[in-house]
C-alpha atoms as a PDB file:
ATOM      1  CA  UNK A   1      11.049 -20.156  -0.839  1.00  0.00           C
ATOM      2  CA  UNK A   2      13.702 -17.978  -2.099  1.00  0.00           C
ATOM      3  CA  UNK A   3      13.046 -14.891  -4.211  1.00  0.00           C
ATOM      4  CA  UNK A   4      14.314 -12.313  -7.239  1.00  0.00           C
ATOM      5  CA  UNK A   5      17.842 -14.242  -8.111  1.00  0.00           C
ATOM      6  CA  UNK A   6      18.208 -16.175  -4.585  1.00  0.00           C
ATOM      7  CA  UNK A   7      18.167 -20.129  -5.067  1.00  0.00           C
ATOM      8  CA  UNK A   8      17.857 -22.541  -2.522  1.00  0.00           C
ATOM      9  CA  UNK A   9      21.496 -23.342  -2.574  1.00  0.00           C
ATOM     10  CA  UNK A  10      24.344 -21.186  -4.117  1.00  0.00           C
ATOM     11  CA  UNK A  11      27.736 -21.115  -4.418  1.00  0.00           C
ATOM     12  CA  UNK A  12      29.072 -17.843  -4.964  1.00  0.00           C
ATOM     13  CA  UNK A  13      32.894 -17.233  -5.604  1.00  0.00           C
ATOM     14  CA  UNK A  14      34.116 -14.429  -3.516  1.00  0.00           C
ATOM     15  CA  UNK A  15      37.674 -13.168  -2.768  1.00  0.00           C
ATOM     16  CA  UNK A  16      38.299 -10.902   0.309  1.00  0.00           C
ATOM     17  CA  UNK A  17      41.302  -8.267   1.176  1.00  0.00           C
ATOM     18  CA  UNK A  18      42.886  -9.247   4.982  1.00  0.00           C
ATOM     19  CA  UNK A  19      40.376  -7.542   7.633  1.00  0.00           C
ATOM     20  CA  UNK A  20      38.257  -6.603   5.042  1.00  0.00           C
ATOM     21  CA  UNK A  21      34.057  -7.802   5.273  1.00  0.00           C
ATOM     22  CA  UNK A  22      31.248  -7.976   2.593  1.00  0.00           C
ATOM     23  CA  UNK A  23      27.943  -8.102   2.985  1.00  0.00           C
ATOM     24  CA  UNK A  24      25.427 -10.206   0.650  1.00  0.00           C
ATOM     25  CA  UNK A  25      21.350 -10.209   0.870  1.00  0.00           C
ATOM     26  CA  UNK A  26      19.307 -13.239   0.187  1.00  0.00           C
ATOM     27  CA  UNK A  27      15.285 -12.830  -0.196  1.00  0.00           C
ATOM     28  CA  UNK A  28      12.876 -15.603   1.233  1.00  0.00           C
ATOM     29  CA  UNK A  29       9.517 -15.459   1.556  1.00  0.00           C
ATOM     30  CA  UNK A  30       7.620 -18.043   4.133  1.00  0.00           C
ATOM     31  CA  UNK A  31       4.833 -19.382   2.786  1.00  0.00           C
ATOM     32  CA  UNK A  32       3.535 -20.020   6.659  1.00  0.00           C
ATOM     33  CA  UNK A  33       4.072 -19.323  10.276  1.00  0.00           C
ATOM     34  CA  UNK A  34       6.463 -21.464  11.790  1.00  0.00           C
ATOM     35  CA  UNK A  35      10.166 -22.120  12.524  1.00  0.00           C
ATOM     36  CA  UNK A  36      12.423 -23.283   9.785  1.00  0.00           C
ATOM     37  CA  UNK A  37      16.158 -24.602  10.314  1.00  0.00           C
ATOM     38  CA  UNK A  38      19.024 -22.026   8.097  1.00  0.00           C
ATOM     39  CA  UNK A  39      22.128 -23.068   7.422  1.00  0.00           C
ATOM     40  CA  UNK A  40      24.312 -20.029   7.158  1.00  0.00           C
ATOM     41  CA  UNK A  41      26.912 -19.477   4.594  1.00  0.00           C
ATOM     42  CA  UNK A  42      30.269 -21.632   4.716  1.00  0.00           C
ATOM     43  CA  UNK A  43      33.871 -20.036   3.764  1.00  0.00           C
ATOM     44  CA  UNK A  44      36.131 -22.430   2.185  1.00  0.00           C
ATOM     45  CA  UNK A  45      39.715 -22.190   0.416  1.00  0.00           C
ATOM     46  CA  UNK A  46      39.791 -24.317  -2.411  1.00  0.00           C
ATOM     47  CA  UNK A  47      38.131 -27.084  -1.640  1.00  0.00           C
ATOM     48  CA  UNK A  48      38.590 -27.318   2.372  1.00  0.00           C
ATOM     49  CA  UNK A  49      35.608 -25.912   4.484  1.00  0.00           C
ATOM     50  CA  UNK A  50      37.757 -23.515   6.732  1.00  0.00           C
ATOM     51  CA  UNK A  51      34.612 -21.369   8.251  1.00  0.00           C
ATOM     52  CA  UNK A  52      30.974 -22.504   9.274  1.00  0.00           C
ATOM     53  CA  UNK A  53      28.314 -20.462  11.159  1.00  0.00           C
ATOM     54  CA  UNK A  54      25.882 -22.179  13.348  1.00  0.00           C
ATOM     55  CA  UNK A  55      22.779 -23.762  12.377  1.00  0.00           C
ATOM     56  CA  UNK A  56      19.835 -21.502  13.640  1.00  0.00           C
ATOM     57  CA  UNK A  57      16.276 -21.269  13.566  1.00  0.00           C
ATOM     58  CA  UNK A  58      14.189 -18.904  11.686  1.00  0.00           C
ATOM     59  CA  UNK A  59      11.212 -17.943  13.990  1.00  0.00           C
ATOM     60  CA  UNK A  60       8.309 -16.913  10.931  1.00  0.00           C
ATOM     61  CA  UNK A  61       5.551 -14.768  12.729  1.00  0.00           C
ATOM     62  CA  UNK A  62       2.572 -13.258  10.804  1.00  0.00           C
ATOM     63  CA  UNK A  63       3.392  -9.652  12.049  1.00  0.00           C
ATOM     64  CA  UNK A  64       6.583  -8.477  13.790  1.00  0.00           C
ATOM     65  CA  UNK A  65       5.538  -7.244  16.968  1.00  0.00           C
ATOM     66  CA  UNK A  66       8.144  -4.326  18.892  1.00  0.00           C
ATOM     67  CA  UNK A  67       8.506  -3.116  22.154  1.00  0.00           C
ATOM     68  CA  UNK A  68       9.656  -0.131  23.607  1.00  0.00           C
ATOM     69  CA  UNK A  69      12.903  -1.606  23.957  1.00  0.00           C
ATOM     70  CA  UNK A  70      12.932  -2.667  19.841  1.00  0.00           C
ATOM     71  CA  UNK A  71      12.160   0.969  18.990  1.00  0.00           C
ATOM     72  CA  UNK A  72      15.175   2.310  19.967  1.00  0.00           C
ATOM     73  CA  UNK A  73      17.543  -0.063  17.922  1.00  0.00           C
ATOM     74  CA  UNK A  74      15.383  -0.359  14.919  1.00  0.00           C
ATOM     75  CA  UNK A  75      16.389   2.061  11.665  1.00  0.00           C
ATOM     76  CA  UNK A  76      13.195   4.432  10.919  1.00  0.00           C
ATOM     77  CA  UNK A  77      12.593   2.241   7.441  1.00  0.00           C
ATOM     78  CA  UNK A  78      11.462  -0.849  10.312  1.00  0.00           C
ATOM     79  CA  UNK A  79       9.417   1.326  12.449  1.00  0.00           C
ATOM     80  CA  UNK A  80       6.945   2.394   9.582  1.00  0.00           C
ATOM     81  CA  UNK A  81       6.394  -1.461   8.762  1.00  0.00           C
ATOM     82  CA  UNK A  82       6.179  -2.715  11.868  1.00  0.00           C
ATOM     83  CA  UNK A  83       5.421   0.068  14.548  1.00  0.00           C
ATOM     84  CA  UNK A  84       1.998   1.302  15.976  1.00  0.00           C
ATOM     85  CA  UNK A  85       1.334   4.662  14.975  1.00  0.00           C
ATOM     86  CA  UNK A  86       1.936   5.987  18.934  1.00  0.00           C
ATOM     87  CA  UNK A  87       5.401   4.258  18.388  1.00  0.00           C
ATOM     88  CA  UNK A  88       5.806   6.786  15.394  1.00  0.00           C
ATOM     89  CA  UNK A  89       3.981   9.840  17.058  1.00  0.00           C
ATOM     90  CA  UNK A  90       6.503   8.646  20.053  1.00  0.00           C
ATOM     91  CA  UNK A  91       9.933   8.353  17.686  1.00  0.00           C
ATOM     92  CA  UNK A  92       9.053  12.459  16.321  1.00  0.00           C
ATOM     93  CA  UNK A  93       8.200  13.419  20.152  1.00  0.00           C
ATOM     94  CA  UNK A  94      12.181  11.808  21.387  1.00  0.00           C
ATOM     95  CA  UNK A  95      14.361  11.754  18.650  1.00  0.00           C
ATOM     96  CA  UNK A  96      16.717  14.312  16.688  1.00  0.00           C
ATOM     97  CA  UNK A  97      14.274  14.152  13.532  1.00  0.00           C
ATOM     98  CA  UNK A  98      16.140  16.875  11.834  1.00  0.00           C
ATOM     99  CA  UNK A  99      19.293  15.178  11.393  1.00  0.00           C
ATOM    100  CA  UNK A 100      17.368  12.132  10.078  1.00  0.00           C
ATOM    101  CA  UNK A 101      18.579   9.960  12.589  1.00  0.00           C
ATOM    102  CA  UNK A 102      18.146   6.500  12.013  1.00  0.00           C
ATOM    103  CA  UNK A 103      16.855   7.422   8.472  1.00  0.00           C
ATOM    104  CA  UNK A 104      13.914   9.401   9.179  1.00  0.00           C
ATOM    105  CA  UNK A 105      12.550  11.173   6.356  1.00  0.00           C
ATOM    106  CA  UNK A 106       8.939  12.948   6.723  1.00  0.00           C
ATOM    107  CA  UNK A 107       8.140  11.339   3.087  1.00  0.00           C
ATOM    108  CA  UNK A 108       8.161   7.991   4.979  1.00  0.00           C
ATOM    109  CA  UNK A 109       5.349   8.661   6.874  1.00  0.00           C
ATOM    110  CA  UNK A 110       3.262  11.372   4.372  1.00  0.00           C
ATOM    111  CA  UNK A 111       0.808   8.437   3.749  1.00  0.00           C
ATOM    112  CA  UNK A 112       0.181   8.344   7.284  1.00  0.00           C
ATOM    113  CA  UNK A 113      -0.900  12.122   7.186  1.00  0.00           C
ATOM    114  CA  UNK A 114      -4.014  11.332   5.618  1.00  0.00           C
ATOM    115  CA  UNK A 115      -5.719  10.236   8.593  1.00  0.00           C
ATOM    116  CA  UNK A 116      -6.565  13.449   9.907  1.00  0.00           C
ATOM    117  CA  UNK A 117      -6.077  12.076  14.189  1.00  0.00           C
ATOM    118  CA  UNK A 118      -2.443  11.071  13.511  1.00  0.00           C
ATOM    119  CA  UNK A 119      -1.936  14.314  11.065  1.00  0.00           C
ATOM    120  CA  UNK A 120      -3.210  16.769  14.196  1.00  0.00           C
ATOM    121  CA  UNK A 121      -1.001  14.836  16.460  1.00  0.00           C
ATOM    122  CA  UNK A 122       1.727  15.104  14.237  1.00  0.00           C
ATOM    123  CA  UNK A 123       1.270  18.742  13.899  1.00  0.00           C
ATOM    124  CA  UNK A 124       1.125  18.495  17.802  1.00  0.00           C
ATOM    125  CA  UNK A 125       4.631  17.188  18.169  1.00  0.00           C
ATOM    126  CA  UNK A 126       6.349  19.590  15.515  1.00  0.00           C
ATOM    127  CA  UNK A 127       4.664  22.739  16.385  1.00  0.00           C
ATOM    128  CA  UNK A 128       5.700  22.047  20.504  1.00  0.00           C
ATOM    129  CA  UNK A 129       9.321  21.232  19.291  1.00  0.00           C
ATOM    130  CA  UNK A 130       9.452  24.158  16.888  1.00  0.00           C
ATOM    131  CA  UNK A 131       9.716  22.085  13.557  1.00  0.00           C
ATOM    132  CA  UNK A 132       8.296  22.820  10.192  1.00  0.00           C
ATOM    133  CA  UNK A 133       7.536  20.440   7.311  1.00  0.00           C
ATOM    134  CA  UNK A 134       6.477  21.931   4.532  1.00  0.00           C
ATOM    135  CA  UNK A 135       4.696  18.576   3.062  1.00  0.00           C
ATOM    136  CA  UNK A 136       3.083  17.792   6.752  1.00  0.00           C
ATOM    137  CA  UNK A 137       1.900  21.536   6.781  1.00  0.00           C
ATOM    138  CA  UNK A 138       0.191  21.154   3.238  1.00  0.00           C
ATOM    139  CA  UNK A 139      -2.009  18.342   5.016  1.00  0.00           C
ATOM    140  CA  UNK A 140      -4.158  21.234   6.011  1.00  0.00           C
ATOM    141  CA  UNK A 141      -5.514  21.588   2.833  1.00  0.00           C
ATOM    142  CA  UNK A 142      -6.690  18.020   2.927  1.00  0.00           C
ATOM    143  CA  UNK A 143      -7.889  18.405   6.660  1.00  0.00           C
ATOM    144  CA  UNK A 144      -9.611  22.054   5.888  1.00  0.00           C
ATOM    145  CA  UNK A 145      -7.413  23.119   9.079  1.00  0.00           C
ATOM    146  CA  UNK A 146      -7.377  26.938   8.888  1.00  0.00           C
ATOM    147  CA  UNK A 147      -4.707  27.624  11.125  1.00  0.00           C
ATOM    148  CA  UNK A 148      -2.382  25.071   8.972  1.00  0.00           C
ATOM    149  CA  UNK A 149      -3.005  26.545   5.774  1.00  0.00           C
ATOM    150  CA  UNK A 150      -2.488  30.139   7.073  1.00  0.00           C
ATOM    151  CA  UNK A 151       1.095  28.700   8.196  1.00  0.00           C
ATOM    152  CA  UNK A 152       1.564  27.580   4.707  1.00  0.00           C
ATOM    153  CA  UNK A 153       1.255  30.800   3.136  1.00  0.00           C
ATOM    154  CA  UNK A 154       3.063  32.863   5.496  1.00  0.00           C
ATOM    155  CA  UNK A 155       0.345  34.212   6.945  1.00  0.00           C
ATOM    156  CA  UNK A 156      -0.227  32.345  10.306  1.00  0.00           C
END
């Protein structure tokens, strides 16, 4: 079922520069598990087809599940939706968080922090690789973690 502006069939009038791409998003939402045939987007000039993609298959699951092998290729955004917490704790213990690789931002994952087990661990990871949040550091007041708070203050 398509969503927002997306209909179930659209022509859409688009002129490109030589060697020169575009990119267009269309929203569906399945209304059930399963595997549903997609007919990808045709390119025509004037009124002769002169591109076709394939015909594919949609595989529809109820919840994407990763591997270790996913985590490495998906953008930071994906991990939070799909990703186990230890696939988080696991992405801050291995990757170059402070050049927001992948686009990882610590506000992604503040909800997170109020589960005090994956907030310690958390604080874990950053205090072994020598990395302050302020925001993740404030979760001390919420976890009554002395030692935290004292770091927020400048007095730890």
């Amino acid at each position: 079922m398509p969503l927002k502006v997306t209909k179930f069939m659209k022509q859409m009038p688009l002129s490109l520069d030589s060697y020169s791409t575009t990119r267009t998003t269309f929203n569906f939402y399945f209304p059930q598990v399963g595997q549903f045939g997609h007919y990808p987007s045709n390119v025509s000039i004037g009124e002769k087809v002169t591109a076709r993609g394939d015909f594919n298959t949609l595989n529809v699951v109820s919840k994407r599940k990763i591997t270790a092998d996913d985590v490495s290729e998906l953008n930071f955004d994906d991990l939070v939706q799909v990703g186990t917490n230890e696939q988080i704790l696991d992405y801050l213990r291995t990757r170059n968080i402070l050049k927001n690789e992948r686009g990882f931002s610590f506000d992604k994952i503040m909800y997170l922090m109020q589960d005090k087990s994956f907030w310690q661990q958390t604080m874990q990871i950053l205090r072994e690789r020598e990395i302050f949040n302020e925001k993740v550091w404030q979760e001390g007041y919420r976890h009554k973690d002395v030692k935290a708070v004292q770091e927020v203050l400048g007095q730890g």
